[in-house]
Protein backbone atom coordinates (compact mmCIF):
# COMPACT_ATOMS: atom_id res chain seq x y z
CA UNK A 1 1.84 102.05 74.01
CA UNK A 2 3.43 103.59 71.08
CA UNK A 3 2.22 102.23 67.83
CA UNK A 4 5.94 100.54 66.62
CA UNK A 5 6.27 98.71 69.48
CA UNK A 6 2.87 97.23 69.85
CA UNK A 7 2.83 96.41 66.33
CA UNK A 8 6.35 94.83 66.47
CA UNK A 9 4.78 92.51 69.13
CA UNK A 10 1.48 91.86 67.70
CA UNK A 11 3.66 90.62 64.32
CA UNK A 12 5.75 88.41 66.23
CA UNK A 13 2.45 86.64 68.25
CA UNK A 14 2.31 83.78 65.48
CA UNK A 15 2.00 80.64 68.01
CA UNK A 16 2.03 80.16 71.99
CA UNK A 17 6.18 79.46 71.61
CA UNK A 18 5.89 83.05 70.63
CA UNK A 19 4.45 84.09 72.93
CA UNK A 20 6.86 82.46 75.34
CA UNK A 21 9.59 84.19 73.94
CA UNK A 22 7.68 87.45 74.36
CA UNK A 23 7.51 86.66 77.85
CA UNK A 24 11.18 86.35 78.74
CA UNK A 25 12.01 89.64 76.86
CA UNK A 26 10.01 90.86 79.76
CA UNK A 27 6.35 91.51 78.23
CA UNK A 28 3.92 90.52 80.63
CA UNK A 29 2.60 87.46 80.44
CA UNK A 30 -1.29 88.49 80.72
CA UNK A 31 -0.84 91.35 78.15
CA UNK A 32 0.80 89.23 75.72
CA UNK A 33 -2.20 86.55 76.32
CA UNK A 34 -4.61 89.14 75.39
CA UNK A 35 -2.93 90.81 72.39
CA UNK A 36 -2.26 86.66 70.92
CA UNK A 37 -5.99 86.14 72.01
CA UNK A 38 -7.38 88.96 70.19
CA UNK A 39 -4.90 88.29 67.27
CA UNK A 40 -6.06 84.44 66.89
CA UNK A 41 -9.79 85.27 66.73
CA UNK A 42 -9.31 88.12 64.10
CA UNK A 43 -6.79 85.09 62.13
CA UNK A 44 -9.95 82.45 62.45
CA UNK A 45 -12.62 84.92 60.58
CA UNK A 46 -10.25 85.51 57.81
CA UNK A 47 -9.43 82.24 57.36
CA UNK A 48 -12.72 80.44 58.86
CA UNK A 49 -13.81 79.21 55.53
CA UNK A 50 -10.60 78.76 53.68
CA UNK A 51 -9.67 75.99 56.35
CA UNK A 52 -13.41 74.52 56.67
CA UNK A 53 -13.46 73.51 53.15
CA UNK A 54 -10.18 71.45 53.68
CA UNK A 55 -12.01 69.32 55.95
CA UNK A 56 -12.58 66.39 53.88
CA UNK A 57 -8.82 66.17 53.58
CA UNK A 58 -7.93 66.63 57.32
CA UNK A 59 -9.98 63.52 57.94
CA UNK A 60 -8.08 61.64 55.15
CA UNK A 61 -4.89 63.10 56.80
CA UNK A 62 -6.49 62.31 60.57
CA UNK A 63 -7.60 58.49 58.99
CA UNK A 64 -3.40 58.38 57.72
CA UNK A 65 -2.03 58.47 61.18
CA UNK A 66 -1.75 61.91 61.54
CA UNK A 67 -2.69 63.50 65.20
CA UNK A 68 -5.34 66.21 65.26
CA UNK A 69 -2.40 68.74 66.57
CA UNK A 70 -0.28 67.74 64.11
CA UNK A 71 -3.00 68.56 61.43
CA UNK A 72 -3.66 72.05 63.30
CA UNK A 73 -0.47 72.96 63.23
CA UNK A 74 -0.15 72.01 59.38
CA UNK A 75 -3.07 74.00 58.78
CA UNK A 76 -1.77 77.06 61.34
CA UNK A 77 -5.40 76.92 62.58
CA UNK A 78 -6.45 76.96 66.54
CA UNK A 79 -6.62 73.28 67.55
CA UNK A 80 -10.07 72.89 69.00
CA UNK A 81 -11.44 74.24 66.04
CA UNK A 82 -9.77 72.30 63.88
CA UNK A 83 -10.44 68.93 65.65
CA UNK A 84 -14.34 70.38 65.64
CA UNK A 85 -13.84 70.35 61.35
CA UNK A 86 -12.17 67.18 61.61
CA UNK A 87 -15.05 65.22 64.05
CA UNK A 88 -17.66 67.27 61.65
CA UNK A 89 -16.69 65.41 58.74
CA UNK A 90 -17.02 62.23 60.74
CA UNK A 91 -21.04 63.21 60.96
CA UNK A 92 -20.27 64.46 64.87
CA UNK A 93 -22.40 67.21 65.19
CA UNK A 94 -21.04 70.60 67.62
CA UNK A 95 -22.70 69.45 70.24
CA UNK A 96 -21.54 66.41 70.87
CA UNK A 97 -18.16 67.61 70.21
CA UNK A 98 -18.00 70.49 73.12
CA UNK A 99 -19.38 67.62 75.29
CA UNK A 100 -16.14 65.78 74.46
CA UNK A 101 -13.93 68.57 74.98
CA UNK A 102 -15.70 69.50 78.31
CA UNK A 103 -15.36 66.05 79.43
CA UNK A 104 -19.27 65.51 80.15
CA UNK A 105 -19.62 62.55 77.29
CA UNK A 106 -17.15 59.83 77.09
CA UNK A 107 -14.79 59.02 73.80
CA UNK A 108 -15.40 55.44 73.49
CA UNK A 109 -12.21 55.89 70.83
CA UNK A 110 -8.76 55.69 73.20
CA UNK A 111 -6.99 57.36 70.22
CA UNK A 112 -9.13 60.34 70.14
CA UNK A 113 -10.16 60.35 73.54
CA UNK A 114 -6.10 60.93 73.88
CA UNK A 115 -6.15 63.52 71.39
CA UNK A 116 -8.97 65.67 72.53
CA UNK A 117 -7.41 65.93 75.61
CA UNK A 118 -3.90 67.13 74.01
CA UNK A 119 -6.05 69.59 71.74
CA UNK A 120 -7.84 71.21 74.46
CA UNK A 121 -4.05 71.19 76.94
CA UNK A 122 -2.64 72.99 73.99
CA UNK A 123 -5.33 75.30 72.60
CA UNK A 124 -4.47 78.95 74.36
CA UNK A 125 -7.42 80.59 72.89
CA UNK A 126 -10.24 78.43 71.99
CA UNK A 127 -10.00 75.76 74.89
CA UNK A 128 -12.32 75.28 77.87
CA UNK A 129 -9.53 76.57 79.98
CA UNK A 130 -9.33 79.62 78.05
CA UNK A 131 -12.16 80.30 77.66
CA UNK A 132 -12.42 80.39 81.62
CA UNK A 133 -9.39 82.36 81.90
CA UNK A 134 -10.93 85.06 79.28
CA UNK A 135 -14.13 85.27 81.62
CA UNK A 136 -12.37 85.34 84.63
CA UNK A 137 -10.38 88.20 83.02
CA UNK A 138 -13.18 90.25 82.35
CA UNK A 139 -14.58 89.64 85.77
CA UNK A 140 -11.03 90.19 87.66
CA UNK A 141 -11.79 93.95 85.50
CA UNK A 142 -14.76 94.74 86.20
CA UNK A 143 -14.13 93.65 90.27
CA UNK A 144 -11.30 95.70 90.26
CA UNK A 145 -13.28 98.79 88.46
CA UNK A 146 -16.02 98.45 91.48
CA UNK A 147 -13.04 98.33 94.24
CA UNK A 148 -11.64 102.07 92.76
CA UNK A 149 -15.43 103.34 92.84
CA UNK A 150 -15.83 102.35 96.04
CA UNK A 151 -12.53 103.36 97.66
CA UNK A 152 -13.22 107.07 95.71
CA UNK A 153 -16.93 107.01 98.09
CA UNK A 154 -18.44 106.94 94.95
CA UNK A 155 -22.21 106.29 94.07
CA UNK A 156 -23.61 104.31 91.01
CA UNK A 157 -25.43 101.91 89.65
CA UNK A 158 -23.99 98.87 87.93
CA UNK A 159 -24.21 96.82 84.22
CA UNK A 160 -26.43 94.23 86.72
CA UNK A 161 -28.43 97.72 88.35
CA UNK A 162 -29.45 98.66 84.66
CA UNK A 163 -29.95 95.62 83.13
CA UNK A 164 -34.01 96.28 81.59
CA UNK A 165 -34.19 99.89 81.86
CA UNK A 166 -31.68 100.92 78.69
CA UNK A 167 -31.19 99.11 75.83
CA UNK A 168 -27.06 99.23 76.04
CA UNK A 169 -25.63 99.65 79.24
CA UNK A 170 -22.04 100.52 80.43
CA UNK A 171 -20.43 98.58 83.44
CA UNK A 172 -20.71 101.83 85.54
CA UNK A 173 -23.37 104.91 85.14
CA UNK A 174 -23.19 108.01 87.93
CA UNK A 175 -26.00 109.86 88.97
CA UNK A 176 -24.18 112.89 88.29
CA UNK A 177 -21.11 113.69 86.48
CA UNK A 178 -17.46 113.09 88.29
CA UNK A 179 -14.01 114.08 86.98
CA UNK A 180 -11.75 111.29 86.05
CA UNK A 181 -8.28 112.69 84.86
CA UNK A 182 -9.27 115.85 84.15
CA UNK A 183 -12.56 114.76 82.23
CA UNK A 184 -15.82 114.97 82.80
CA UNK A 185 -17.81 111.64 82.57
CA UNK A 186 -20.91 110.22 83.21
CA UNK A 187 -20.18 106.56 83.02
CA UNK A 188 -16.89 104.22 82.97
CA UNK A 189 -16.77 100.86 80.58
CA UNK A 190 -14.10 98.11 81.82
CA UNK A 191 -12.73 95.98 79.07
CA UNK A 192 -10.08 93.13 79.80
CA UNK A 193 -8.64 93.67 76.68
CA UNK A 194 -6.00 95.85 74.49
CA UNK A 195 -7.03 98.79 72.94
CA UNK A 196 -5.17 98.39 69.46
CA UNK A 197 -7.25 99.81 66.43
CA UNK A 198 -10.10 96.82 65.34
CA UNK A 199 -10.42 96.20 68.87
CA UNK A 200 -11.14 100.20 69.87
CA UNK A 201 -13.11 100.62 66.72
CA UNK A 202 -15.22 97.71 67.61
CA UNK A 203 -16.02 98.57 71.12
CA UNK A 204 -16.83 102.22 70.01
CA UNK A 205 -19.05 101.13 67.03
CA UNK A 206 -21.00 98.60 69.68
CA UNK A 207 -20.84 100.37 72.78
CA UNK A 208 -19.46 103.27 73.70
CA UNK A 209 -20.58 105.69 70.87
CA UNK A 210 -24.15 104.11 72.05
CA UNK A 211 -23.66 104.99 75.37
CA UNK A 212 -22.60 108.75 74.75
CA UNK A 213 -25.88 108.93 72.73
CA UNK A 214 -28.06 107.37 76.11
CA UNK A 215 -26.00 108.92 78.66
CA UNK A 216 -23.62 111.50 77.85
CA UNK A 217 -19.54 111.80 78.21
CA UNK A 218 -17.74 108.78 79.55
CA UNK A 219 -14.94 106.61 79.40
CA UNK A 220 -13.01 103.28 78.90
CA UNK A 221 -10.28 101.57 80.49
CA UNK A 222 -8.36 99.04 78.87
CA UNK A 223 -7.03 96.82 81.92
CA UNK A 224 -4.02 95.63 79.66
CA UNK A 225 -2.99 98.82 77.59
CA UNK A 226 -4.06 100.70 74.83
CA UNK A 227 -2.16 102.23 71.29
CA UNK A 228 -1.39 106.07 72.16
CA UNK A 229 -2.26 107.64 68.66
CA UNK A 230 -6.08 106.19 68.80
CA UNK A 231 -8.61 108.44 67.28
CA UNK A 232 -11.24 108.83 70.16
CA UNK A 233 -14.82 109.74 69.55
CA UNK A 234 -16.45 113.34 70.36
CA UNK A 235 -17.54 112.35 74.30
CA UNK A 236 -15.34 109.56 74.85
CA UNK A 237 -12.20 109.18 76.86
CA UNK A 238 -9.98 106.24 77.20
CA UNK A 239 -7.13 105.01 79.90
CA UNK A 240 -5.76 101.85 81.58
CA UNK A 241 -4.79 100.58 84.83
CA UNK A 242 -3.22 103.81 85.69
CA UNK A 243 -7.08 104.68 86.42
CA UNK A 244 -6.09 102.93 90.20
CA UNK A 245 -3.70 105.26 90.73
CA UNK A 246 -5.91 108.51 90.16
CA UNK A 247 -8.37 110.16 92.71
CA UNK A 248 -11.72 111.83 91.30
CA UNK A 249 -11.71 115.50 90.96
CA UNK A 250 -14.06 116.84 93.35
């Protein structure tokens, strides 16, 4: 993806109505979850600390009348985390709050009971349900990265294969070296994800420069799209889902 365009939908991800928007302009739906995903968690550590130490005036606000999502949205801040700030300043400790939100202790409270509920429905990035959907994501990738291998007769060894014998492991490793769109590569990483700049820089910093280091040349492919113009690495290569559409060089 070109740089303007990403960028001109990454600016315009500010809340899940957004996002809905994006949608009917005909962005798909699980890109556009990904990019608001990955722009919420980046919004949280920059302003982590700046909310937290409004906390003692959410629960004045929460004490008021005011609804937990009404207070999240006041605050632009995700609203499971901000009812976790809010129910900390009540002396509820993180555990007991994630047992509320999963359901597995009841709210003897029918006001908040109600209200965990709604923050957890309405949460797209923090909530249990996300947080399913974000796993299943990155399993759907890495299921659908084993299906190419094995349709291209392929042998290699898996993250689950490796797991013990290197200290950092990719989600693929060959035996020998294969050609993947014209490259040469010894191992293949699958990441759920969209490869805009903090996201690729990340990655590289905590795995894939690693990897080149262990085991040589390899590559990454970002299931929902990448930025064009990213500066790669010496050794590593990087595509997305057209990867399904390639046969290895042989």
């Amino acid at each position: 993806m070109r740089y303007e365009e990403y960028k001109d939908i990454y600016n315009k991800l500010n809340s899940t109505e957004d996002l809905e928007r994006m949608v009917k302009r005909g962005y798909d739906r699980e890109m556009l979850m990904v990019l608001y995903t990955q722009r919420m968690t980046r919004e949280v550590k920059k302003n982590f600390y700046k909310v937290k130490n409004n906390t003692g005036r959410m629960l004045k606000e929460w004490r008021q009348g005011h609804s937990l999502m009404e207070i999240s949205d006041r605050y632009r801040f995700p609203p499971v985390l901000t009812a976790m700030f809010v129910l900390q300043e009540m002396g509820i400790n993180k555990k007991k709050f994630w047992s509320y939100v999963r359901g597995e202790e009841p709210i003897k409270d029918c006001r908040l009971e109600k209200e965990i509920k709604e923050i957890d429905e309405k949460d797209y990035v923090y909530s249990t349900w996300a947080n399913d959907e974000q796993r299943k994501r990155g399993i759907w990738g890495e299921d659908l990265l084993e299906s190419w291998l094995d349709e291209q007769g392929l042998e290699y060894r898996t993250e689950e294969d490796l797991r013990g014998i290197y200290a950092k492991t990719p989600d693929c490793l060959f035996d020998e070296p294969v050609t993947v769109d014209g490259k040469e590569v010894m191992w293949i990483e699958s990441k759920a994800s969209f490869g805009d700049g903090p996201e690729f820089r990340f990655n590289a910093r905590k795995q894939l420069i690693p990897y080149t280091e262990i085991f040589g040349p390899g590559m990454v492919v970002y299931w929902f799209g990448h930025l064009d113009d990213l500066e790669l690495p010496d050794d590593v290569y990087i595509i997305d889902k057209s990867l399904t559409e390639l046969d290895v060089e042989r």
